[in-house]
PDB file of N, CA and C in Angstrom:
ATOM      1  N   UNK A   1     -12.270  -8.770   4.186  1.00  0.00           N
ATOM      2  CA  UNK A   1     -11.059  -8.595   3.418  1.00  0.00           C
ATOM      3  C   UNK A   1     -10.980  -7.157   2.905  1.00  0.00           C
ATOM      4  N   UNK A   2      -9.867  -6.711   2.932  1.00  0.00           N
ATOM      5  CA  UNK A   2      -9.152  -5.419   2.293  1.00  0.00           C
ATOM      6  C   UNK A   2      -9.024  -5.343   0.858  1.00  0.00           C
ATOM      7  N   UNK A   3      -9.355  -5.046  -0.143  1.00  0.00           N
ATOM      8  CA  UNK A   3      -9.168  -4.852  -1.783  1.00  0.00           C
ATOM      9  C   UNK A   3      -8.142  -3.921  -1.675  1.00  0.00           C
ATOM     10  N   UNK A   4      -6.848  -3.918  -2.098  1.00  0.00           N
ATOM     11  CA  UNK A   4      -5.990  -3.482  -2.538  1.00  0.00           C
ATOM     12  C   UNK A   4      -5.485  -2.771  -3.841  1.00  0.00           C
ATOM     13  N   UNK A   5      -5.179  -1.537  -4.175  1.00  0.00           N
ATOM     14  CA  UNK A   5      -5.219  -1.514  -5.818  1.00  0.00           C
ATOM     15  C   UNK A   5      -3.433  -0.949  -5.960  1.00  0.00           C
ATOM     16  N   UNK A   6      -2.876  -1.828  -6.514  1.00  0.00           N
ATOM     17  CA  UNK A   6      -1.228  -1.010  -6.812  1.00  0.00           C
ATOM     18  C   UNK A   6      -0.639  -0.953  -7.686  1.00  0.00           C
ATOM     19  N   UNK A   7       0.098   0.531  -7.676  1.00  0.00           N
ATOM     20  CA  UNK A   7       0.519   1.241  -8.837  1.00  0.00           C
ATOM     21  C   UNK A   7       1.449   0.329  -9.665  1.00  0.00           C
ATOM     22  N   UNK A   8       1.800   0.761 -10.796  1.00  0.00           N
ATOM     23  CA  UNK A   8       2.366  -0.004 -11.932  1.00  0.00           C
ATOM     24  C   UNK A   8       3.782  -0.511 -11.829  1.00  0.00           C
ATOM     25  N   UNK A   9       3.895   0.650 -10.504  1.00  0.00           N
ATOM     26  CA  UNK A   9       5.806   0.363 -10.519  1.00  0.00           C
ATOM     27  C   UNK A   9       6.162  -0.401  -9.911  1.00  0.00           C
ATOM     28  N   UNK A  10       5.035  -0.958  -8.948  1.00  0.00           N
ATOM     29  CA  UNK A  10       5.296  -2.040  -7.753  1.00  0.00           C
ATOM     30  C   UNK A  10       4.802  -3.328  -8.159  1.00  0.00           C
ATOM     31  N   UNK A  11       4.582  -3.041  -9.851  1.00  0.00           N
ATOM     32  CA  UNK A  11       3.999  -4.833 -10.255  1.00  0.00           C
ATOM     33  C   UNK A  11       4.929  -5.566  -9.817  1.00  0.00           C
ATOM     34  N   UNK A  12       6.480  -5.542 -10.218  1.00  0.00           N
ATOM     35  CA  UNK A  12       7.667  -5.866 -10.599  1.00  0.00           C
ATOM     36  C   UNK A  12       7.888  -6.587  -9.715  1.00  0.00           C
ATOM     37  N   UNK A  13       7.479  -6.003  -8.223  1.00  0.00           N
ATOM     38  CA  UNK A  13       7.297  -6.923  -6.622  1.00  0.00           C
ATOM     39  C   UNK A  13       6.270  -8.069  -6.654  1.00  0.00           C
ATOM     40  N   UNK A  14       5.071  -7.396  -7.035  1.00  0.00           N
ATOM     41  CA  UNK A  14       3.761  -8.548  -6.901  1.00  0.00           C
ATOM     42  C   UNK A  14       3.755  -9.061  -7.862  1.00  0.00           C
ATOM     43  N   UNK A  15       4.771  -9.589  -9.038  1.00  0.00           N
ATOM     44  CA  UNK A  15       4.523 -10.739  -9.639  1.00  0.00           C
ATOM     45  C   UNK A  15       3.383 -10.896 -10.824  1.00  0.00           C
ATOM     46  N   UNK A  16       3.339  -8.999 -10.769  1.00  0.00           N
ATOM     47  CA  UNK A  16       2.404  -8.647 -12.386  1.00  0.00           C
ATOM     48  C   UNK A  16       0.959  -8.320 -11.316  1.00  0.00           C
ATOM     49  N   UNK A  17       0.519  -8.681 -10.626  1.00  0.00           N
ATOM     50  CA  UNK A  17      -0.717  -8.186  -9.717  1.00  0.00           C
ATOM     51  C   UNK A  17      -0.910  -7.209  -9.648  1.00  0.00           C
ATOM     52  N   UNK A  18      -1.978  -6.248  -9.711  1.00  0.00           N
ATOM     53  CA  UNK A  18      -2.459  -4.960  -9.739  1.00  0.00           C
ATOM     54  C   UNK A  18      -3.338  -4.770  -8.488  1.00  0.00           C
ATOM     55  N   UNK A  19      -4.136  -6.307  -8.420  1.00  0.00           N
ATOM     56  CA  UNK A  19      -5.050  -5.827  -7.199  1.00  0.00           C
ATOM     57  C   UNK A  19      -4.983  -7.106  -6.688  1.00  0.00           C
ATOM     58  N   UNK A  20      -4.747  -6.628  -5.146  1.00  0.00           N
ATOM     59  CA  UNK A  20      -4.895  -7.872  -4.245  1.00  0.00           C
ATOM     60  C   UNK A  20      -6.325  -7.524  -3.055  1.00  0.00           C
ATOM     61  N   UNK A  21      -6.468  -9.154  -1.823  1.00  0.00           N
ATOM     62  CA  UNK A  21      -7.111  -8.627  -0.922  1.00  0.00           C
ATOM     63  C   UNK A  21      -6.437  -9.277  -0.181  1.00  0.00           C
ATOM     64  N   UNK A  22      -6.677  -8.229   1.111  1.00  0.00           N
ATOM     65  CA  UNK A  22      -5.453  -9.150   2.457  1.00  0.00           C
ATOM     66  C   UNK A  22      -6.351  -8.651   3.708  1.00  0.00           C
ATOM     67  N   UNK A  23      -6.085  -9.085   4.494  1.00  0.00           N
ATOM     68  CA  UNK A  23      -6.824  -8.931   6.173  1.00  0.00           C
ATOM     69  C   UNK A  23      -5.874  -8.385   7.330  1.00  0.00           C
ATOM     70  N   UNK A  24      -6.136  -6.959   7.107  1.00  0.00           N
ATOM     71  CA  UNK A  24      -5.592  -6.426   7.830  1.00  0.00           C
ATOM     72  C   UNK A  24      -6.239  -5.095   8.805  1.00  0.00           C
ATOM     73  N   UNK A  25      -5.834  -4.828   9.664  1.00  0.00           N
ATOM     74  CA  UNK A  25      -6.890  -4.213  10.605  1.00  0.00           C
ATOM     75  C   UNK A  25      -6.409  -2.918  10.818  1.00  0.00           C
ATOM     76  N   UNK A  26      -5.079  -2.341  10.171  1.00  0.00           N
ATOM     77  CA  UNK A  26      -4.493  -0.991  10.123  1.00  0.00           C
ATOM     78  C   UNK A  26      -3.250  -1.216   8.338  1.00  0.00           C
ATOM     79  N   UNK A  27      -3.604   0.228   8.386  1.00  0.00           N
ATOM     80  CA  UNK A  27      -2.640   0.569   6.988  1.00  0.00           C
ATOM     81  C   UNK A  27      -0.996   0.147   7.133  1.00  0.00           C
ATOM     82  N   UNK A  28      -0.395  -0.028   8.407  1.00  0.00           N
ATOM     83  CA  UNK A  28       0.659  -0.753   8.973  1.00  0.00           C
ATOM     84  C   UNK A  28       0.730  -2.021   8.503  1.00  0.00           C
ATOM     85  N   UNK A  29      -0.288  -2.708   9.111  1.00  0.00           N
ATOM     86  CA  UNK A  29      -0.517  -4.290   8.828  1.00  0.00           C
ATOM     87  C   UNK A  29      -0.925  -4.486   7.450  1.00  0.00           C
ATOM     88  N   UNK A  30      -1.472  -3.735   6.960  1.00  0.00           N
ATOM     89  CA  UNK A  30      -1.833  -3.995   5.408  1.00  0.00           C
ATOM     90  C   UNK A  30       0.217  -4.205   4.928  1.00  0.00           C
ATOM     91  N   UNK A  31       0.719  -3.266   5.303  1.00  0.00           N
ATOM     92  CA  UNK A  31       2.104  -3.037   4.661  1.00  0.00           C
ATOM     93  C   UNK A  31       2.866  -4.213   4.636  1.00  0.00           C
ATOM     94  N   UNK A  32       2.793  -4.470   6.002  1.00  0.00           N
ATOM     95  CA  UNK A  32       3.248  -5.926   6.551  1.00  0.00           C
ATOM     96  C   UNK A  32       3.054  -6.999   6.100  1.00  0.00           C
ATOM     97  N   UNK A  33       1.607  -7.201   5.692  1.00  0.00           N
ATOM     98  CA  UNK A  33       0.610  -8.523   4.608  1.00  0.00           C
ATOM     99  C   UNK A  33       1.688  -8.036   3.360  1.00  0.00           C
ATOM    100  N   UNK A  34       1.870  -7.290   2.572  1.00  0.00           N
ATOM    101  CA  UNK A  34       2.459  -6.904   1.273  1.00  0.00           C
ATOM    102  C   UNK A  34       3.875  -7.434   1.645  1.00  0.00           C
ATOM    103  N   UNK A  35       4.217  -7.036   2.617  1.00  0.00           N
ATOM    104  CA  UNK A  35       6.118  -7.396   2.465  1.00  0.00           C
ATOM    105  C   UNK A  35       5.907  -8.803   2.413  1.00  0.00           C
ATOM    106  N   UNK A  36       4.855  -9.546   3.418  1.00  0.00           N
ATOM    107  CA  UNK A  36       5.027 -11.517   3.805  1.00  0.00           C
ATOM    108  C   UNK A  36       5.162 -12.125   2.956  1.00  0.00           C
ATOM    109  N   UNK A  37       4.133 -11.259   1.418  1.00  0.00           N
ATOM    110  CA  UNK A  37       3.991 -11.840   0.332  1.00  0.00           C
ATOM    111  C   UNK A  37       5.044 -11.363  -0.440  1.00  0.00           C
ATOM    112  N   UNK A  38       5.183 -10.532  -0.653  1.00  0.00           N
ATOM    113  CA  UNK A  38       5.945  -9.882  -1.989  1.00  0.00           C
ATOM    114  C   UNK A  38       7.333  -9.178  -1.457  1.00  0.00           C
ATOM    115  N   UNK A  39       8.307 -10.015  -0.730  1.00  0.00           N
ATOM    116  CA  UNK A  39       9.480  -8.942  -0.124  1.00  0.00           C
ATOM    117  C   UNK A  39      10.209  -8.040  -0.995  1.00  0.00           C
ATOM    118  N   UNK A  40      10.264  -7.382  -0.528  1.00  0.00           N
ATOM    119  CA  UNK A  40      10.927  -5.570  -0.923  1.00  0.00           C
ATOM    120  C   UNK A  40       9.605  -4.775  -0.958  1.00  0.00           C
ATOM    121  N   UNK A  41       8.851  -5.266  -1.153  1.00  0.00           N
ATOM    122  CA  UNK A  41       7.701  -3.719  -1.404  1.00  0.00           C
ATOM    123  C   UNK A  41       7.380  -2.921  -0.582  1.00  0.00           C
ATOM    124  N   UNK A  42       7.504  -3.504   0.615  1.00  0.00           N
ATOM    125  CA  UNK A  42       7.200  -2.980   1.833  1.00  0.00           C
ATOM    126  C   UNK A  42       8.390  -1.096   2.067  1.00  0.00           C
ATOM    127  N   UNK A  43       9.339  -1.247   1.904  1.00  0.00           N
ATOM    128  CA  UNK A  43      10.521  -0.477   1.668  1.00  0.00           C
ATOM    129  C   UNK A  43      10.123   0.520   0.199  1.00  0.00           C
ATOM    130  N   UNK A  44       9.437   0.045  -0.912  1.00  0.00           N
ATOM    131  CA  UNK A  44       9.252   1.183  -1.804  1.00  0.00           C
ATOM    132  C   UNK A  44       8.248   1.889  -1.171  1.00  0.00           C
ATOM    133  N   UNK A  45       7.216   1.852   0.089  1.00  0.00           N
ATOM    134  CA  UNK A  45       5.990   2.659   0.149  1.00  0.00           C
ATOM    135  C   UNK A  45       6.112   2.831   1.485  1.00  0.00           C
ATOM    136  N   UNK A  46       7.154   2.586   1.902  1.00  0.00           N
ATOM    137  CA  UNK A  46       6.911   2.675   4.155  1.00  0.00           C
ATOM    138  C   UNK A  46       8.833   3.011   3.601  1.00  0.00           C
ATOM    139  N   UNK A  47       9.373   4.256   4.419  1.00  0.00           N
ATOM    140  CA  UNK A  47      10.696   4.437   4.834  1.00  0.00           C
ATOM    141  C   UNK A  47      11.129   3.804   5.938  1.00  0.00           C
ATOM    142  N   UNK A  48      12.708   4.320   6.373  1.00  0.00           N
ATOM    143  CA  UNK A  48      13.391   3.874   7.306  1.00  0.00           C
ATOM    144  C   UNK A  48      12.500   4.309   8.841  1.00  0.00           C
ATOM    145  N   UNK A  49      11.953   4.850   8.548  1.00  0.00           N
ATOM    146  CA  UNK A  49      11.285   5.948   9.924  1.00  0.00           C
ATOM    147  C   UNK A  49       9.997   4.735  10.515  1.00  0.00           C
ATOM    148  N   UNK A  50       9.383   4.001   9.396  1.00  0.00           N
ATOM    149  CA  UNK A  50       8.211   3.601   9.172  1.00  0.00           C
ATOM    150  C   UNK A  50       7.155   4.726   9.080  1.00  0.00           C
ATOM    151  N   UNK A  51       7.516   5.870   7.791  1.00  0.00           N
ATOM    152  CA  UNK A  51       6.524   6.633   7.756  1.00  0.00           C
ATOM    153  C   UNK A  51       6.043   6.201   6.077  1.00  0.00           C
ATOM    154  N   UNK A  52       5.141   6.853   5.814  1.00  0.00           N
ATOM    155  CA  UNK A  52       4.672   6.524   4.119  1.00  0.00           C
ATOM    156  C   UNK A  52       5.401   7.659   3.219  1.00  0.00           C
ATOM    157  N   UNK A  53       5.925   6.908   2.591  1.00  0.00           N
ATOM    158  CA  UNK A  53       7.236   7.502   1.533  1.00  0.00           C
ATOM    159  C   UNK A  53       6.300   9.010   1.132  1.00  0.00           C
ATOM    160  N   UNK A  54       7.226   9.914   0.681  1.00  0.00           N
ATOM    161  CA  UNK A  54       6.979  11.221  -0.007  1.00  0.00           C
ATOM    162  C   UNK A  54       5.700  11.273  -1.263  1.00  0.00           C
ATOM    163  N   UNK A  55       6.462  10.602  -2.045  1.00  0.00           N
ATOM    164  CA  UNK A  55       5.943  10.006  -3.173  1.00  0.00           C
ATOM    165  C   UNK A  55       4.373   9.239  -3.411  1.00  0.00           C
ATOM    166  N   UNK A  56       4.673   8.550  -2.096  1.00  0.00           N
ATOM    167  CA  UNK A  56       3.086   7.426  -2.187  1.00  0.00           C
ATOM    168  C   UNK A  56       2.173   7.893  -1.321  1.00  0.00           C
ATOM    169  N   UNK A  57       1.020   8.203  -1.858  1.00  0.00           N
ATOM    170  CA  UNK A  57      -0.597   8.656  -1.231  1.00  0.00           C
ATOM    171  C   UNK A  57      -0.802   7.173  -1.273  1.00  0.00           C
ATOM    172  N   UNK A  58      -1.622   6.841   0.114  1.00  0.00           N
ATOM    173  CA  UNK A  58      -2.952   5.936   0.854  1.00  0.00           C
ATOM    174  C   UNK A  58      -3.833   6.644   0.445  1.00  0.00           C
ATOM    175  N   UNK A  59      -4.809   5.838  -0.746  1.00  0.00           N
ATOM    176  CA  UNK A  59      -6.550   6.392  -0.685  1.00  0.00           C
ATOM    177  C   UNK A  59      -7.224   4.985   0.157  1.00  0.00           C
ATOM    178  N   UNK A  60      -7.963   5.828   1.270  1.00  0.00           N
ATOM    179  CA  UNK A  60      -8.701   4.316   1.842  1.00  0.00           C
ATOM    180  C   UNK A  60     -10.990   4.930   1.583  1.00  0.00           C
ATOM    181  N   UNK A  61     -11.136   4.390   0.858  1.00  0.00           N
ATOM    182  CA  UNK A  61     -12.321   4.309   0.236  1.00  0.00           C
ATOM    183  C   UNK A  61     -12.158   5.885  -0.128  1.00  0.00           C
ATOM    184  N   UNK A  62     -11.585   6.309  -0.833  1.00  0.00           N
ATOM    185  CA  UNK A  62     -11.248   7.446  -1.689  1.00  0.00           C
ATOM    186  C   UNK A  62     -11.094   9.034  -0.844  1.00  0.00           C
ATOM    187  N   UNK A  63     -10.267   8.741   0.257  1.00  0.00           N
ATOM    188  CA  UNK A  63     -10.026   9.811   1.236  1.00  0.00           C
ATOM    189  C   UNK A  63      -8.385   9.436   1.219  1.00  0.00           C
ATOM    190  N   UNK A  64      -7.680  10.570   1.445  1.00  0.00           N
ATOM    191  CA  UNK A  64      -5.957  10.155   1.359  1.00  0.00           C
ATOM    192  C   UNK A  64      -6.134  10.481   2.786  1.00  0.00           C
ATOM    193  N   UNK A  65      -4.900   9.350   2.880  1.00  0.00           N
ATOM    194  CA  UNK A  65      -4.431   9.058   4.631  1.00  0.00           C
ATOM    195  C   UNK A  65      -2.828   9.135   4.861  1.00  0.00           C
ATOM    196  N   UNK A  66      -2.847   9.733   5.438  1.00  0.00           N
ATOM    197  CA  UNK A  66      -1.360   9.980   5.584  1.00  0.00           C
ATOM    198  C   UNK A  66      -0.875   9.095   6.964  1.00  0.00           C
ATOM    199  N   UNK A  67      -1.715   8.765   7.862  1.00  0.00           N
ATOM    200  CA  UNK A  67      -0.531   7.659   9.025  1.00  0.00           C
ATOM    201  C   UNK A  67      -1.200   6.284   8.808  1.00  0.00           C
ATOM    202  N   UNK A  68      -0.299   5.270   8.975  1.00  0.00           N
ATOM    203  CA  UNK A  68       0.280   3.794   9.158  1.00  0.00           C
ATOM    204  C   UNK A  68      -0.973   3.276  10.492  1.00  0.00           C
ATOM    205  N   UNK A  69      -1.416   4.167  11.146  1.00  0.00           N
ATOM    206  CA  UNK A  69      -2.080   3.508  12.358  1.00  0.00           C
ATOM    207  C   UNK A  69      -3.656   3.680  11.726  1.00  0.00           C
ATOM    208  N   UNK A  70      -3.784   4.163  10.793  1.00  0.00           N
ATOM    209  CA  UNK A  70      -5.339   4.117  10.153  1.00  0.00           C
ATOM    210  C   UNK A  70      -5.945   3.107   9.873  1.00  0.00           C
ATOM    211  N   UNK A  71      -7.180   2.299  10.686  1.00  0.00           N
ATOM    212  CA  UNK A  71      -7.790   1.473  10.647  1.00  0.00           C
ATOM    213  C   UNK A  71      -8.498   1.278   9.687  1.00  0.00           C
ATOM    214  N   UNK A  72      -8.389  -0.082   9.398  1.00  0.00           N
ATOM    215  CA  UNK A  72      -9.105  -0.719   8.143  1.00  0.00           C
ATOM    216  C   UNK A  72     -10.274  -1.615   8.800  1.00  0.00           C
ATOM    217  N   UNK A  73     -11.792  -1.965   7.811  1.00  0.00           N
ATOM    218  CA  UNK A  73     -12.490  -2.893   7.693  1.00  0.00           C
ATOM    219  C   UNK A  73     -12.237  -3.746   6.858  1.00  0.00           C
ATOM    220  N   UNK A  74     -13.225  -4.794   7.229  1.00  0.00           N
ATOM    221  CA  UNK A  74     -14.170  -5.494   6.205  1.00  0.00           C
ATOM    222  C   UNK A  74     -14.445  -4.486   5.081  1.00  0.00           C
ATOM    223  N   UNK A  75     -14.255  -4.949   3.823  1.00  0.00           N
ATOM    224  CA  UNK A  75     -14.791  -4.639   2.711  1.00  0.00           C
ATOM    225  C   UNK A  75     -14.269  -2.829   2.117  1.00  0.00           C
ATOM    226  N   UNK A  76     -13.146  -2.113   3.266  1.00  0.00           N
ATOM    227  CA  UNK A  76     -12.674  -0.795   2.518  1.00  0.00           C
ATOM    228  C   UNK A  76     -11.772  -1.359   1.182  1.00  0.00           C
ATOM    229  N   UNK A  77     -11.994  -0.287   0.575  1.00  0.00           N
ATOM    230  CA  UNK A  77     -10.503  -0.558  -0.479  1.00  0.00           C
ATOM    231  C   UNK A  77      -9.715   0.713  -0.352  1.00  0.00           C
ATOM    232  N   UNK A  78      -8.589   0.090  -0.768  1.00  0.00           N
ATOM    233  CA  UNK A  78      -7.155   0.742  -0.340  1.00  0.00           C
ATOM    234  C   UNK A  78      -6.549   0.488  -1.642  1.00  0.00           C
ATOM    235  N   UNK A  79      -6.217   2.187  -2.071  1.00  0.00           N
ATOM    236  CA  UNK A  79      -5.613   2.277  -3.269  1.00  0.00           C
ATOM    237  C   UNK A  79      -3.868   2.958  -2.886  1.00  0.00           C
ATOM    238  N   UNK A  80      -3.190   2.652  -3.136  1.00  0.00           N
ATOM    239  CA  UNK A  80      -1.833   2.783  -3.470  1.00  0.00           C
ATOM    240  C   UNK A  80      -0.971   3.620  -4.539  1.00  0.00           C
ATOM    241  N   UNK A  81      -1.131   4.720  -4.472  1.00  0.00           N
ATOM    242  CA  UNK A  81      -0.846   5.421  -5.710  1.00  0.00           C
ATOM    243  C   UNK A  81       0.445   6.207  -5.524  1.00  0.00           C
ATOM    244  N   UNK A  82       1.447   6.181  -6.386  1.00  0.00           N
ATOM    245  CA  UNK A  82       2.895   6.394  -6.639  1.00  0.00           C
ATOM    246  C   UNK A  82       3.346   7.379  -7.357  1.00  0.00           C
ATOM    247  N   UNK A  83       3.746   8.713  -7.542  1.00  0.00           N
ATOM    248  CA  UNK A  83       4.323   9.897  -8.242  1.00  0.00           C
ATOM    249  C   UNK A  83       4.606   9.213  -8.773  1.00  0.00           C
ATOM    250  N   UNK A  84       5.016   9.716 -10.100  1.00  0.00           N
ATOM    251  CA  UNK A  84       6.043   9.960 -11.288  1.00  0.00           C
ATOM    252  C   UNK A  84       6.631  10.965 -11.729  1.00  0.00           C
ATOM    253  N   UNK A  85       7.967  10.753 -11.812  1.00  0.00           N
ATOM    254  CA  UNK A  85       8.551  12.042 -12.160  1.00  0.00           C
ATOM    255  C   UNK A  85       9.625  11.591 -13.407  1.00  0.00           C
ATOM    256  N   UNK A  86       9.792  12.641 -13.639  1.00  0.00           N
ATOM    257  CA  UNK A  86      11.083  11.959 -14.896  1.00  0.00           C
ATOM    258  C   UNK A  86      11.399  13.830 -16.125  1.00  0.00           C
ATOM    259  N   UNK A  87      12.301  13.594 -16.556  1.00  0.00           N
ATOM    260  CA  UNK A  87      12.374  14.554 -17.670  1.00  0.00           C
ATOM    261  C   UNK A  87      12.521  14.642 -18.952  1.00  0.00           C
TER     262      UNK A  87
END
């Protein structure tokens, strides 16, 4: 299983959850596990392109990943982390 950790703004989707685990074998399919469960989230962190939004860094065991085809194990964790901006 995948340990999941997500940012504060995307509780609102998961139903107050901060950390999930899901079985997925690329950062794609992780996305995919998130929409099955929680629809819309998938769209705040993956664009129209299916690329990873501006805004949202992939840490996968504390390295940032920038493409969707990055393979996951057993037992990585995958953190989810979201800009903030505001004035």
């Amino acid at each position: 299983m995948i340990r999941v950790r997500l940012p504060s703004q995307l509780h609102s989707y998961t139903k107050g959850l901060a950390i999930l685990e899901v079985d997925a074998p690329t950062l794609s399919s992780l996305a995919d596990c998130l929409e099955e469960n929680f629809p819309g989230v998938r769209f705040r962190i993956i664009d129209e392109h299916n690329r990873i939004r501006r805004h949202i860094q992939f840490f996968v065991n504390g390295e940032m990943i920038r493409t969707l085809d990055h393979p996951l194990a057993d037992g990585d964790e995958v953190h989810i982390v979201g800009a903030l901006s505001g004035g």
